[in-house]
PDB file of N, CA and C in Angstrom:
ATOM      1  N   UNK A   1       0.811  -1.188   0.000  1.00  0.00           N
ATOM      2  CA  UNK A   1       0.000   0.000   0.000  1.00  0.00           C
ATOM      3  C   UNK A   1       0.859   1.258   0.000  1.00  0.00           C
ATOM      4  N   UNK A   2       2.155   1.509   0.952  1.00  0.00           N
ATOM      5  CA  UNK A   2       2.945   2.815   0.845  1.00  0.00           C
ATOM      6  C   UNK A   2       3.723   2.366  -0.134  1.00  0.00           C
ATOM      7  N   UNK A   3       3.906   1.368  -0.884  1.00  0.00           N
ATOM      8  CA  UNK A   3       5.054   1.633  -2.014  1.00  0.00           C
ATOM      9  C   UNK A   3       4.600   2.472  -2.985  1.00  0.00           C
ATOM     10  N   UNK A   4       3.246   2.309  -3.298  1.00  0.00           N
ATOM     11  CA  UNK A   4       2.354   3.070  -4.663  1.00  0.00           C
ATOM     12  C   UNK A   4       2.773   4.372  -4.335  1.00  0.00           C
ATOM     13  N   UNK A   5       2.942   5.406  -3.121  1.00  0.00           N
ATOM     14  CA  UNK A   5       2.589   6.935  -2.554  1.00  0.00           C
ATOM     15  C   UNK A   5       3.698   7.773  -3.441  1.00  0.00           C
ATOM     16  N   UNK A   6       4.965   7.732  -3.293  1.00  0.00           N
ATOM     17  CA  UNK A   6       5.601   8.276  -4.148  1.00  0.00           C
ATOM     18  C   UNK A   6       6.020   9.687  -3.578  1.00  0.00           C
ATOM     19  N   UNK A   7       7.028  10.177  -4.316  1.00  0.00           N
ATOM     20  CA  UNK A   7       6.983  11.761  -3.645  1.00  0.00           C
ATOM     21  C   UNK A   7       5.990  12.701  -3.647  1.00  0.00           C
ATOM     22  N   UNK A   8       5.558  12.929  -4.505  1.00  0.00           N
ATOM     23  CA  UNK A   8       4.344  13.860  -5.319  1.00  0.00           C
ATOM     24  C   UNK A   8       2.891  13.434  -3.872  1.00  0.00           C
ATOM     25  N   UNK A   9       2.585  12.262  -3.370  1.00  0.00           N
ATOM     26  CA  UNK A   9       1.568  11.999  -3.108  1.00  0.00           C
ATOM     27  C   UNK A   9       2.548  12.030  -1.427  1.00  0.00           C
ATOM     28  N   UNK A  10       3.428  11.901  -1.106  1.00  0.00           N
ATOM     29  CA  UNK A  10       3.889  12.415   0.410  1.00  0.00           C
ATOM     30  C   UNK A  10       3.952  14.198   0.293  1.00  0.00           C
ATOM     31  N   UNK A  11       4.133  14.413  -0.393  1.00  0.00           N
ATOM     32  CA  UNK A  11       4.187  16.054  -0.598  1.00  0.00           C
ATOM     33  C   UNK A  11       2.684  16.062  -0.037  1.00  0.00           C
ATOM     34  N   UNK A  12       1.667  15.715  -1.146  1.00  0.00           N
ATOM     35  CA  UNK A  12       0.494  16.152  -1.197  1.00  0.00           C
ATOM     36  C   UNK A  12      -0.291  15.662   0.785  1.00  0.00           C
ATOM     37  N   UNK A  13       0.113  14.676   1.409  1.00  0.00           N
ATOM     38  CA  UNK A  13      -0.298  14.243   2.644  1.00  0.00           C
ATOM     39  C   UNK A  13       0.166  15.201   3.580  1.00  0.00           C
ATOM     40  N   UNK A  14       1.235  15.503   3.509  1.00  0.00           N
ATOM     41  CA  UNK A  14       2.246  16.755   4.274  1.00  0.00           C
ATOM     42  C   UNK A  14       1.827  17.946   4.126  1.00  0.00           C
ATOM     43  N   UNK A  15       1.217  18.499   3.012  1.00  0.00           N
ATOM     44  CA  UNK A  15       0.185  19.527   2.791  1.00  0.00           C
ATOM     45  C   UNK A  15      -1.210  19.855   3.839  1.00  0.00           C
ATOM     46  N   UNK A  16      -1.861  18.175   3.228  1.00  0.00           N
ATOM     47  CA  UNK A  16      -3.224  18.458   3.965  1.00  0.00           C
ATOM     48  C   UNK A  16      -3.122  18.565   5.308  1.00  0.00           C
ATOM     49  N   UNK A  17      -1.774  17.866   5.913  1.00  0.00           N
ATOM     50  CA  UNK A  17      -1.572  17.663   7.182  1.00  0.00           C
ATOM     51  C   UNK A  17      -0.997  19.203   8.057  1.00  0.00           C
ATOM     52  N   UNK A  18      -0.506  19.804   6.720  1.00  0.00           N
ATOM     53  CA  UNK A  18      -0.270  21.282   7.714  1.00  0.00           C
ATOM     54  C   UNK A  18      -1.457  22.188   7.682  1.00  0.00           C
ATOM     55  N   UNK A  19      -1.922  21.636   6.764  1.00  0.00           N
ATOM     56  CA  UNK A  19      -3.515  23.009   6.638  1.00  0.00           C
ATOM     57  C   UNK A  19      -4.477  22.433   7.852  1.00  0.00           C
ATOM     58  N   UNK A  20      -4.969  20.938   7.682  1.00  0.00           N
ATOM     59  CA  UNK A  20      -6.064  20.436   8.716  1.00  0.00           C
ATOM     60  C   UNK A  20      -5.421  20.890  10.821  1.00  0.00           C
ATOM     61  N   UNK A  21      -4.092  20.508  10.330  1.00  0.00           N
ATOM     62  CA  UNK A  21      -3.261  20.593  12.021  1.00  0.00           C
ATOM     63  C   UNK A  21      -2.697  21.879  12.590  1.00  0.00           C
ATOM     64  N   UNK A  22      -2.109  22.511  11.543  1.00  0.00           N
ATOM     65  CA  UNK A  22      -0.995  23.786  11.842  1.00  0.00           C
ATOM     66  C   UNK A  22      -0.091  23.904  12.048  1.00  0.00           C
ATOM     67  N   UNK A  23       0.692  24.348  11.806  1.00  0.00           N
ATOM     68  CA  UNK A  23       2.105  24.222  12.052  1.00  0.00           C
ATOM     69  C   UNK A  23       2.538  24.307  13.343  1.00  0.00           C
ATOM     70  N   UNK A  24       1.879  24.752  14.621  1.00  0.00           N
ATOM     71  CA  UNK A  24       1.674  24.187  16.046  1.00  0.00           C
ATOM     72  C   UNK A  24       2.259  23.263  15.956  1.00  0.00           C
ATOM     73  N   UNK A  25       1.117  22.046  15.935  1.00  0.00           N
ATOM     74  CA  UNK A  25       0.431  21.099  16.508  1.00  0.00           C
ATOM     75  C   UNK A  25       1.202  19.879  15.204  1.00  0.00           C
ATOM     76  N   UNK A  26       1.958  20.150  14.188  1.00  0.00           N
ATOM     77  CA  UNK A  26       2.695  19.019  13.842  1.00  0.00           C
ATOM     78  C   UNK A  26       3.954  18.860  14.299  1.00  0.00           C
ATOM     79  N   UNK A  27       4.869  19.367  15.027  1.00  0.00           N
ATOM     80  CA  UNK A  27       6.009  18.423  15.680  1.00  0.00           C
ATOM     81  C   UNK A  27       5.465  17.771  16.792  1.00  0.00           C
ATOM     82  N   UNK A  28       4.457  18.243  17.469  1.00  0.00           N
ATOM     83  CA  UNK A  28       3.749  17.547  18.626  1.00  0.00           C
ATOM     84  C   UNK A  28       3.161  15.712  18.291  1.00  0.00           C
ATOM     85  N   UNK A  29       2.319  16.200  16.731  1.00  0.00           N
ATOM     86  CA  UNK A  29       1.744  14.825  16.593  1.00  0.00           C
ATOM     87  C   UNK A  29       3.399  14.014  16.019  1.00  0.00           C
ATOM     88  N   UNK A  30       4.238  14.426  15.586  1.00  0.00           N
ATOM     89  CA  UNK A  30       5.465  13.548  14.854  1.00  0.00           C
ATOM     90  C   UNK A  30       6.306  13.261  16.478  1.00  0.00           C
ATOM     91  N   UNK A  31       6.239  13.715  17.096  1.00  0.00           N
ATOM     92  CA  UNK A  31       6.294  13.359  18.387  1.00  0.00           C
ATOM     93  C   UNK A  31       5.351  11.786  18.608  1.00  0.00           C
ATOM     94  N   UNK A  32       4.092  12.260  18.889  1.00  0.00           N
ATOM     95  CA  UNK A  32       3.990  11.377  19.629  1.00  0.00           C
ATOM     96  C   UNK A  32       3.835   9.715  18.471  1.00  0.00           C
ATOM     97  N   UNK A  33       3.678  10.719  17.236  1.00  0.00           N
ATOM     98  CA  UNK A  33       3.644   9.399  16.521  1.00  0.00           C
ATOM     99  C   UNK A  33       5.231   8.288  17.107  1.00  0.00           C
ATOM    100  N   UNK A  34       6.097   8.956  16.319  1.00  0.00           N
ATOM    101  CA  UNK A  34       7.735   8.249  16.990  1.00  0.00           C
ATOM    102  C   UNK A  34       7.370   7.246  18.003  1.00  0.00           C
ATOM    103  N   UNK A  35       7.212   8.403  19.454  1.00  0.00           N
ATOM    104  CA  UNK A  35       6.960   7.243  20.822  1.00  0.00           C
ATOM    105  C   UNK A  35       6.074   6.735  20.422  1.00  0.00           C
ATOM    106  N   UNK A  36       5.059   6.173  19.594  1.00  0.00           N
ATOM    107  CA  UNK A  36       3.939   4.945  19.181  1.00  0.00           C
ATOM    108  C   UNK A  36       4.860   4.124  18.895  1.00  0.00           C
ATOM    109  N   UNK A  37       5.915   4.534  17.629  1.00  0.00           N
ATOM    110  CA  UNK A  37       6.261   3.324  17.055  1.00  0.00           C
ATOM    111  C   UNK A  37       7.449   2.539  17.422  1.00  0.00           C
ATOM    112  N   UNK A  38       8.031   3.549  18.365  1.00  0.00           N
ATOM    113  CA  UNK A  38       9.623   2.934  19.171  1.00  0.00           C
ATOM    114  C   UNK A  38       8.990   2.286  20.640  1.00  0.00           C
ATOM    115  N   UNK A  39       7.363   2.289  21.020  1.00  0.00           N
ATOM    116  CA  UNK A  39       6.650   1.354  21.716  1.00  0.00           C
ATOM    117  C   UNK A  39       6.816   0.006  20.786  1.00  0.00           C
ATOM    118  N   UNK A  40       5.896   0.598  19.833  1.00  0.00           N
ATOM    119  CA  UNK A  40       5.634  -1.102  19.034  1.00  0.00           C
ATOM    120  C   UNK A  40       6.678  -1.925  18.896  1.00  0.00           C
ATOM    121  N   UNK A  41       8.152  -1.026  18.293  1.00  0.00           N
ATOM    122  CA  UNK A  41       9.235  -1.717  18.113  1.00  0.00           C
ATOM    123  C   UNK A  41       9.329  -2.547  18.776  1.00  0.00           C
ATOM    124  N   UNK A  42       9.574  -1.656  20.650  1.00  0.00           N
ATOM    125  CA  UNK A  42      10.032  -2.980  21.609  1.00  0.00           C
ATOM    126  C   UNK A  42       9.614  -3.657  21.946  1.00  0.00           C
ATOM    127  N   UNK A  43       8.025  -3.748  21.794  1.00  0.00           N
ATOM    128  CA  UNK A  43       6.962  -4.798  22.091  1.00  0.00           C
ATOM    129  C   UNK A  43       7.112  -5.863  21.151  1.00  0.00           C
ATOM    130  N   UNK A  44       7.475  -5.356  19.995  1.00  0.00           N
ATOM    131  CA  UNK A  44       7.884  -6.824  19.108  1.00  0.00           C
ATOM    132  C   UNK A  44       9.019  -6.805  19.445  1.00  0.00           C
ATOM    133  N   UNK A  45       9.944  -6.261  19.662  1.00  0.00           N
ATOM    134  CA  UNK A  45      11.224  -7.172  20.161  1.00  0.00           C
ATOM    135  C   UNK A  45      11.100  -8.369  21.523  1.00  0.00           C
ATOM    136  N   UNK A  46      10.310  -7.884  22.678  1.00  0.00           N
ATOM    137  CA  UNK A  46      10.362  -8.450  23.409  1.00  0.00           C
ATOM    138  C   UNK A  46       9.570  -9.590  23.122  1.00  0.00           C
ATOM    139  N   UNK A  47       8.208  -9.906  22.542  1.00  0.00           N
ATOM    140  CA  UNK A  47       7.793 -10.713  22.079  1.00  0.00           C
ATOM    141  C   UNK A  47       8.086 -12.161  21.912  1.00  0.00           C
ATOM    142  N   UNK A  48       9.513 -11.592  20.803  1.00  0.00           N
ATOM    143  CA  UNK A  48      10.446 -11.841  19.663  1.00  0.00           C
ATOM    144  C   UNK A  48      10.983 -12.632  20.933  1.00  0.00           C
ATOM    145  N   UNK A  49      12.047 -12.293  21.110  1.00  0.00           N
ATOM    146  CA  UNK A  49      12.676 -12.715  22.422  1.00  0.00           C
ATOM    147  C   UNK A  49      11.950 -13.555  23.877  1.00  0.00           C
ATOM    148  N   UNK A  50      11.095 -13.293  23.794  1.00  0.00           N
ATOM    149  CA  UNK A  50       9.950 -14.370  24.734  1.00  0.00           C
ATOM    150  C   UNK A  50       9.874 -16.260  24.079  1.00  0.00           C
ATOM    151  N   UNK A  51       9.293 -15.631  22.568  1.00  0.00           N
ATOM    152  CA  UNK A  51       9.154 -16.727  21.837  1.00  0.00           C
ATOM    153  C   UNK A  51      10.192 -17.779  21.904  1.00  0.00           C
ATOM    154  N   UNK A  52      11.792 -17.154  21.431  1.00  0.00           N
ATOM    155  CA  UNK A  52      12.501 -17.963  21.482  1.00  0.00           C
ATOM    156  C   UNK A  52      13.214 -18.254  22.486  1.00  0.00           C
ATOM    157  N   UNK A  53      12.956 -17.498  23.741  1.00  0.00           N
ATOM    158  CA  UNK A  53      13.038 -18.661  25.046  1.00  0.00           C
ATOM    159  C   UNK A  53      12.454 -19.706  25.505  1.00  0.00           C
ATOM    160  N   UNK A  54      11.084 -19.725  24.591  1.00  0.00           N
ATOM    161  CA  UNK A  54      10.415 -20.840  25.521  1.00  0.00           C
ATOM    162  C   UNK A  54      10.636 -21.910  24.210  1.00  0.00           C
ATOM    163  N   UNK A  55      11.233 -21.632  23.153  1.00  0.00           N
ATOM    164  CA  UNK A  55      11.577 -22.295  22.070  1.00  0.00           C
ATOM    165  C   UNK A  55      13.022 -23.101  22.578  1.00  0.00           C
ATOM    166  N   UNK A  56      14.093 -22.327  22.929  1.00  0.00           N
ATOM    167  CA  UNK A  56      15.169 -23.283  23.549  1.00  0.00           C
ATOM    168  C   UNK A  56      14.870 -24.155  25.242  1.00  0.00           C
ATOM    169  N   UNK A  57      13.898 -23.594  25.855  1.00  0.00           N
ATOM    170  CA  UNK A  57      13.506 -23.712  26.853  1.00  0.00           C
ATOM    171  C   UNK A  57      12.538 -25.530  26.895  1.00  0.00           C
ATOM    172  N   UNK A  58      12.294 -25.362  25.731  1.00  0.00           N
ATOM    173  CA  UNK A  58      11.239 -26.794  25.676  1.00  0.00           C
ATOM    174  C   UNK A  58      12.028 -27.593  24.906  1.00  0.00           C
ATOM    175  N   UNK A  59      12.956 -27.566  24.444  1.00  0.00           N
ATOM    176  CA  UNK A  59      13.702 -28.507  23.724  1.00  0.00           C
ATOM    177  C   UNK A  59      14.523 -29.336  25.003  1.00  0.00           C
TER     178      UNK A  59
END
């Protein structure tokens, strides 16, 4: 789905996103987006790492 977007169509998202938000209120949301996804990261890391303990763990 994001391979299709392209520059032209991230330009155009980055647009609507400063007119609908303001120039305020977007380092705030790129903020908290980040801490969303460096959550998710470590939640799949730890996961990750759960799995294959109980993987050497049962052998």
């Amino acid at each position: 789905m994001l391979q299709n977007i392209g520059i032209p169509g991230l330009i155009l998202i980055l647009v609507i996103a400063l007119i609908v938000f303001g120039p305020s209120k977007l380092p705030e949301i790129g903020r908290a987006f980040g801490s969303t996804l460096r959550e998710f990261k470590n939640s799949t890391k730890d996961l990750i790492s759960s799995d294959e303990e109980e993987k050497t763990q049962s052998k």
